[in-house]
Protein backbone atom coordinates (compact mmCIF):
# COMPACT_ATOMS: atom_id res chain seq x y z
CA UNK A 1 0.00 0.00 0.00
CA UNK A 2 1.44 3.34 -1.07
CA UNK A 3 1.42 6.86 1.21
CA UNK A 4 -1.56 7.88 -0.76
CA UNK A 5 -3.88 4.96 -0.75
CA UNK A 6 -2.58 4.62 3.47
CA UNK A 7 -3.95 8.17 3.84
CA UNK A 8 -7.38 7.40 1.90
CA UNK A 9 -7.78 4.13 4.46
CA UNK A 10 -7.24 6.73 7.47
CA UNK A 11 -9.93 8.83 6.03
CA UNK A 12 -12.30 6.35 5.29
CA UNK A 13 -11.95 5.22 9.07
CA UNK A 14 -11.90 8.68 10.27
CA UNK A 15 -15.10 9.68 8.36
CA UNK A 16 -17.14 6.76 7.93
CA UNK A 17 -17.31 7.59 3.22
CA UNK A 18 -17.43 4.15 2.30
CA UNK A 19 -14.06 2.76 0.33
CA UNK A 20 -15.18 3.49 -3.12
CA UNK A 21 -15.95 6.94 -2.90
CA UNK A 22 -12.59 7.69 -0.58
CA UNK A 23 -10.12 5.45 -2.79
CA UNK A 24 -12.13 6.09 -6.17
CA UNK A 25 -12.49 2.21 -6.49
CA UNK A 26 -15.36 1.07 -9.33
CA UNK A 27 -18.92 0.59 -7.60
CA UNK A 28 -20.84 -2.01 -9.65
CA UNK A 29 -24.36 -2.87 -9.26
CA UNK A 30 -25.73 -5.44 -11.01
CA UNK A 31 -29.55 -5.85 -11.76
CA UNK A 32 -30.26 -9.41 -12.78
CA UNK A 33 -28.57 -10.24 -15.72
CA UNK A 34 -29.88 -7.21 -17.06
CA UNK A 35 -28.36 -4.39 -16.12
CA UNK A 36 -24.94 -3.43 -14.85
CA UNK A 37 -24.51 -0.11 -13.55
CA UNK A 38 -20.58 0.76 -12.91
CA UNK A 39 -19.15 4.18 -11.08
CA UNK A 40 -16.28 5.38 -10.76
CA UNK A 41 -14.59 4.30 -14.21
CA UNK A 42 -11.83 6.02 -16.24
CA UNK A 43 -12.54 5.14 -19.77
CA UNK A 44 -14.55 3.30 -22.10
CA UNK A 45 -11.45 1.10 -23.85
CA UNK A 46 -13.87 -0.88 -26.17
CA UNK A 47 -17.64 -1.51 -27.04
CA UNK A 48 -19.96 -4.08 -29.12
CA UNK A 49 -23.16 -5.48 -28.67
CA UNK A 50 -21.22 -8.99 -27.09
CA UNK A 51 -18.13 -6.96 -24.95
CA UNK A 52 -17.57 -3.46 -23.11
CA UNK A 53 -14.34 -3.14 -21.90
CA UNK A 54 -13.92 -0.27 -19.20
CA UNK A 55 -10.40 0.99 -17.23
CA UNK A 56 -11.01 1.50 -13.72
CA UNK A 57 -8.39 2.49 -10.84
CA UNK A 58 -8.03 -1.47 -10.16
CA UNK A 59 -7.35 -2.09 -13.87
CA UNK A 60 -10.04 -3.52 -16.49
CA UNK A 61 -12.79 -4.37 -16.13
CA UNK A 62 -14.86 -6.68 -18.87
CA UNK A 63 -18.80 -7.67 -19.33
CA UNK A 64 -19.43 -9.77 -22.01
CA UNK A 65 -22.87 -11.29 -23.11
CA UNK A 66 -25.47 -10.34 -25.77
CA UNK A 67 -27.39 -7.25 -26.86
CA UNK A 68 -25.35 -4.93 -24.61
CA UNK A 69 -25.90 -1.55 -25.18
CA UNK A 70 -24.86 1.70 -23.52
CA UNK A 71 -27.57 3.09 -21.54
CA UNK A 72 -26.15 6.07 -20.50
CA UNK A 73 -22.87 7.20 -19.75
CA UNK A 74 -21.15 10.14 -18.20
CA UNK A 75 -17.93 11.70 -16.46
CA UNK A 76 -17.78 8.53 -14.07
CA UNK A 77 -20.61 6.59 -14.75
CA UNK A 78 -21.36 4.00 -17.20
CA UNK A 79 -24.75 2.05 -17.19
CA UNK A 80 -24.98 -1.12 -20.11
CA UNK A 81 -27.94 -2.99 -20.93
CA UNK A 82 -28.46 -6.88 -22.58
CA UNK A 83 -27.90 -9.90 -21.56
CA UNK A 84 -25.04 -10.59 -19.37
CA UNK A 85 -23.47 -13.41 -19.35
CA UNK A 86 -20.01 -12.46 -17.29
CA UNK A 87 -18.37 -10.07 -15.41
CA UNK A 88 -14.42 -9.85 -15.58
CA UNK A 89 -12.83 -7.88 -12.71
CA UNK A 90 -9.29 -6.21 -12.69
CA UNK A 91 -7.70 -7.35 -15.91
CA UNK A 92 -4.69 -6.48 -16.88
CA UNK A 93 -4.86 -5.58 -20.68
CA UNK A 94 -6.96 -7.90 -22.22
């Protein structure tokens, strides 16, 4: 752990913000196999209707399935619906 995530885990004790909002970590919520709706994200790295790859602070993170689709998306929010099928957490480059 470097000074500057040490700090944010003081803080997050100190003030009670949970982790993701504190150490900017990805906050996915996942409606069925529906929905996925995924904050705190850095870019959009690739889109199609059966993969949307998005880089997060933790590294990549991948949903692949069927009819996805881009909802809405802003700043730090990304929100893709379809079927999905998986949900790939901190990849590397893939």
């Amino acid at each position: 752990m470097d000074k500057g995530d040490f700090f944010k885990s003081i803080i997050e004790e100190i003030t009670d913000f949970p982790k993701d909002v504190v150490m900017n970590l990805p906050h996915i919520v996942l409606i069925g196999n529906l929905e996925i709706d995924l904050e705190n994200f850095n870019s959009l790295l690739e889109y199609t209707s059966e993969k949307v790859r998005v880089g997060t602070s933790m590294g990549i993170v991948m949903f692949t399935g069927s009819n996805l689709e881009i909802k809405m998306i802003s700043q730090n929010e990304i929100v893709v619906m379809g079927r999905i099928d998986s949900i790939e957490l901190g990849l590397s480059g893939r």
